[in-house]
C-alpha atoms as a PDB file:
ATOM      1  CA  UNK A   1     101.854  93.138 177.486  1.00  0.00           C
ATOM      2  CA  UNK A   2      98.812  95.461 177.561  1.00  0.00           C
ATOM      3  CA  UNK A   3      95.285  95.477 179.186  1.00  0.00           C
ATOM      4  CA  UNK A   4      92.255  95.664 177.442  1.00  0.00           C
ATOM      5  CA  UNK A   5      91.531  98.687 178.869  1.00  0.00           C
ATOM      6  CA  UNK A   6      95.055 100.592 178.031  1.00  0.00           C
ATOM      7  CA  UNK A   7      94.729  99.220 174.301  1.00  0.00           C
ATOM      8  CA  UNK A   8      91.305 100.837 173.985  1.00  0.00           C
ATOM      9  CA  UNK A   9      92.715 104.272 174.933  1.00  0.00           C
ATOM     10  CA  UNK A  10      95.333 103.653 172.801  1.00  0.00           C
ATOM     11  CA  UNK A  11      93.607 103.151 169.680  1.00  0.00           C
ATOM     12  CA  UNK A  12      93.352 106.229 167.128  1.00  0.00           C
ATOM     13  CA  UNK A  13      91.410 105.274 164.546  1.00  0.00           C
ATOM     14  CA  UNK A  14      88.464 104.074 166.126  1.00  0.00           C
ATOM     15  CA  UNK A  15      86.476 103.960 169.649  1.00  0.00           C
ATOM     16  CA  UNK A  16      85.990 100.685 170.987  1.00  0.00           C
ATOM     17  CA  UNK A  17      85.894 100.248 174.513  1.00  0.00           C
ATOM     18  CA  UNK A  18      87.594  97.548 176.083  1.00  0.00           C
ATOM     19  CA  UNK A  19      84.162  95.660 177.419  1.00  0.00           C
ATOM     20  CA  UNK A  20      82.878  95.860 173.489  1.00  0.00           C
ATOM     21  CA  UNK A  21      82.177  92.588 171.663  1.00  0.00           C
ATOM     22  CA  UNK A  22      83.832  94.514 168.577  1.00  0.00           C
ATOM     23  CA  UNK A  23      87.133  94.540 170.545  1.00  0.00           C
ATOM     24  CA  UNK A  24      87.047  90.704 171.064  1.00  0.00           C
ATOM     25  CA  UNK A  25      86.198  90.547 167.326  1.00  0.00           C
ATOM     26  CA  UNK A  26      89.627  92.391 166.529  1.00  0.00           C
ATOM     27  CA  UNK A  27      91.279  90.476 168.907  1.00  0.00           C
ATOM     28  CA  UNK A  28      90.536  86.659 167.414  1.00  0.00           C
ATOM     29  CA  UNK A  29      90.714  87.960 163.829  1.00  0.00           C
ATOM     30  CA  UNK A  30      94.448  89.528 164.432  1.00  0.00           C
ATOM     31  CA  UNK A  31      95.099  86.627 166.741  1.00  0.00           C
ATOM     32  CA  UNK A  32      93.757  84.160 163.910  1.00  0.00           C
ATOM     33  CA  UNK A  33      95.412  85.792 160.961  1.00  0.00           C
ATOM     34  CA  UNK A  34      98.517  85.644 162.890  1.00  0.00           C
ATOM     35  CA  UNK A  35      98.350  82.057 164.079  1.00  0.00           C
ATOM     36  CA  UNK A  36      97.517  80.971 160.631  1.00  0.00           C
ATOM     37  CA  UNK A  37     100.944  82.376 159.571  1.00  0.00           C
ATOM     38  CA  UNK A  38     102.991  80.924 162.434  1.00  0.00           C
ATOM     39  CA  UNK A  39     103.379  83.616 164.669  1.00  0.00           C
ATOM     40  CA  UNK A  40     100.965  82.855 167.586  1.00  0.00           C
ATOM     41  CA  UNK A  41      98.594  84.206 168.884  1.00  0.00           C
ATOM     42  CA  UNK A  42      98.871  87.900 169.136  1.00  0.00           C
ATOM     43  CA  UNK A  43      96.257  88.640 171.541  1.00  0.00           C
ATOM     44  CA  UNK A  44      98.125  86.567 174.004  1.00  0.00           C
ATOM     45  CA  UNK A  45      99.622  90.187 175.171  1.00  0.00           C
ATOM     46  CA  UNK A  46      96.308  91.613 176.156  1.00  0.00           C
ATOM     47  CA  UNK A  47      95.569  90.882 179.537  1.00  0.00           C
ATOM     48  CA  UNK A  48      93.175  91.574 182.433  1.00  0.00           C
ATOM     49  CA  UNK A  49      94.335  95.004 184.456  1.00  0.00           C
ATOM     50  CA  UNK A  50      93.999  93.695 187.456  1.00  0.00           C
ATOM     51  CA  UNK A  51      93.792  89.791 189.196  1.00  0.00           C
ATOM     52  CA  UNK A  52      95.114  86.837 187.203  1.00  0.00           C
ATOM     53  CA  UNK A  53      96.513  89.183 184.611  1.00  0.00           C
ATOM     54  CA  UNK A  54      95.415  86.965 181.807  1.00  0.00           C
ATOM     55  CA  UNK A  55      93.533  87.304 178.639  1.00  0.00           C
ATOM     56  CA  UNK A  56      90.182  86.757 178.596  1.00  0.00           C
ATOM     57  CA  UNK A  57      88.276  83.697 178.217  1.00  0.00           C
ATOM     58  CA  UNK A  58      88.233  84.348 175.058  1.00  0.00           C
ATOM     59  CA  UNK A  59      91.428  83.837 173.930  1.00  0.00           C
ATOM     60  CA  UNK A  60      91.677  80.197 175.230  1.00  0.00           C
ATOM     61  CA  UNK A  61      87.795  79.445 172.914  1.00  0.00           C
ATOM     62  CA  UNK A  62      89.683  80.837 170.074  1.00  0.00           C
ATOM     63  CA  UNK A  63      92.607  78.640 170.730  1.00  0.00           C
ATOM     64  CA  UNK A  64      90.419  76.100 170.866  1.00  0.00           C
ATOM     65  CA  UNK A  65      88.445  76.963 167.857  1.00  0.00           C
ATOM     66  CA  UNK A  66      92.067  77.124 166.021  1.00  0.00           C
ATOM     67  CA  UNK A  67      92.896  73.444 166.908  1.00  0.00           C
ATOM     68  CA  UNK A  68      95.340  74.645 170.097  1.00  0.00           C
ATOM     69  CA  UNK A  69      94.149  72.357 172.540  1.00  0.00           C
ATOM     70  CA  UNK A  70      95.324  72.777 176.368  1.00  0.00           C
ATOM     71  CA  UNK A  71      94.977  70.835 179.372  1.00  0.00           C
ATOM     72  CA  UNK A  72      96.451  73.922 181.389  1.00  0.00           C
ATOM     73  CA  UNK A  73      95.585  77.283 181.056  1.00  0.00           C
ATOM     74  CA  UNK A  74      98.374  79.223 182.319  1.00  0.00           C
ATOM     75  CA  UNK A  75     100.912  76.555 180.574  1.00  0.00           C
ATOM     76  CA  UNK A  76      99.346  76.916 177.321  1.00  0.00           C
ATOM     77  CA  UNK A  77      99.287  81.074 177.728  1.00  0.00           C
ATOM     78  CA  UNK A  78     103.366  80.893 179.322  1.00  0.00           C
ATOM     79  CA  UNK A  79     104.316  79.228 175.784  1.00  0.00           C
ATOM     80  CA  UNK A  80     101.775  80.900 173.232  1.00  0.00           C
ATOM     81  CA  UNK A  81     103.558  84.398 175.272  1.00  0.00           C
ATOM     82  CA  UNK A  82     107.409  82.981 174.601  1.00  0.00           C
ATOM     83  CA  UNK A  83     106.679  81.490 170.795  1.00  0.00           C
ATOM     84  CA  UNK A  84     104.826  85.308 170.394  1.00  0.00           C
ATOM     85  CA  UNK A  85     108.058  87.170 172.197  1.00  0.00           C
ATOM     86  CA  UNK A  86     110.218  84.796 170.036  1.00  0.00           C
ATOM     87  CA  UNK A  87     108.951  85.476 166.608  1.00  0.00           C
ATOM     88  CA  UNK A  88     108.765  89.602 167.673  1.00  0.00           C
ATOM     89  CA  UNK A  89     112.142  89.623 169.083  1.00  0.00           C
ATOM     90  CA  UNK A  90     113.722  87.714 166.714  1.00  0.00           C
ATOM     91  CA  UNK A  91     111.980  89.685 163.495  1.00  0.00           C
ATOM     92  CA  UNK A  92     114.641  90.713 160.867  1.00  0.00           C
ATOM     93  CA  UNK A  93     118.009  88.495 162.454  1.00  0.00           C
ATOM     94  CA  UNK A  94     117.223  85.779 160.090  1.00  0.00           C
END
């Protein structure tokens, strides 16, 4: 996992800081792209720095925008985190 703010200073190619609307932009299309091809959500490993370590409000709209209904936040971001560490971990054994 990674916070918003460490993923901005890691990016090379472009500035974005971590507060800009372009960097929630990147986040849902990678995140959409990626749930489209049955990988989950991606963005579900960016995360607040400090507090509820969570993503942002915005993931859970764009899960909701996808057709990923929740009733429970942190249940719905534990699984989308495992089927996300699953498809990663297991990339190339099959």
């Amino acid at each position: 996992m990674i916070a918003y703010s460490e993923l901005s200073s890691r990016l090379r190619t472009i500035v974005l800081p971590h507060d800009d609307p372009a960097m929630a932009a990147m986040l849902d299309e990678i995140s959409t792209e990626e749930n489209q091809n049955g990988r989950g959500m991606l963005s579900v490993l960016v995360v607040h720095k400090v507090g509820d370590m969570d993503p942002g409000n915005g993931f859970y709209t764009l899960a909701e925008r996808l057709g990923r209904p929740f009733s429970d936040r942190q249940v719905f971001w534990v699984n989308e985190l495992h089927k996300v560490h699953d498809y990663w971990a297991n990339r190339g054994k099959q």
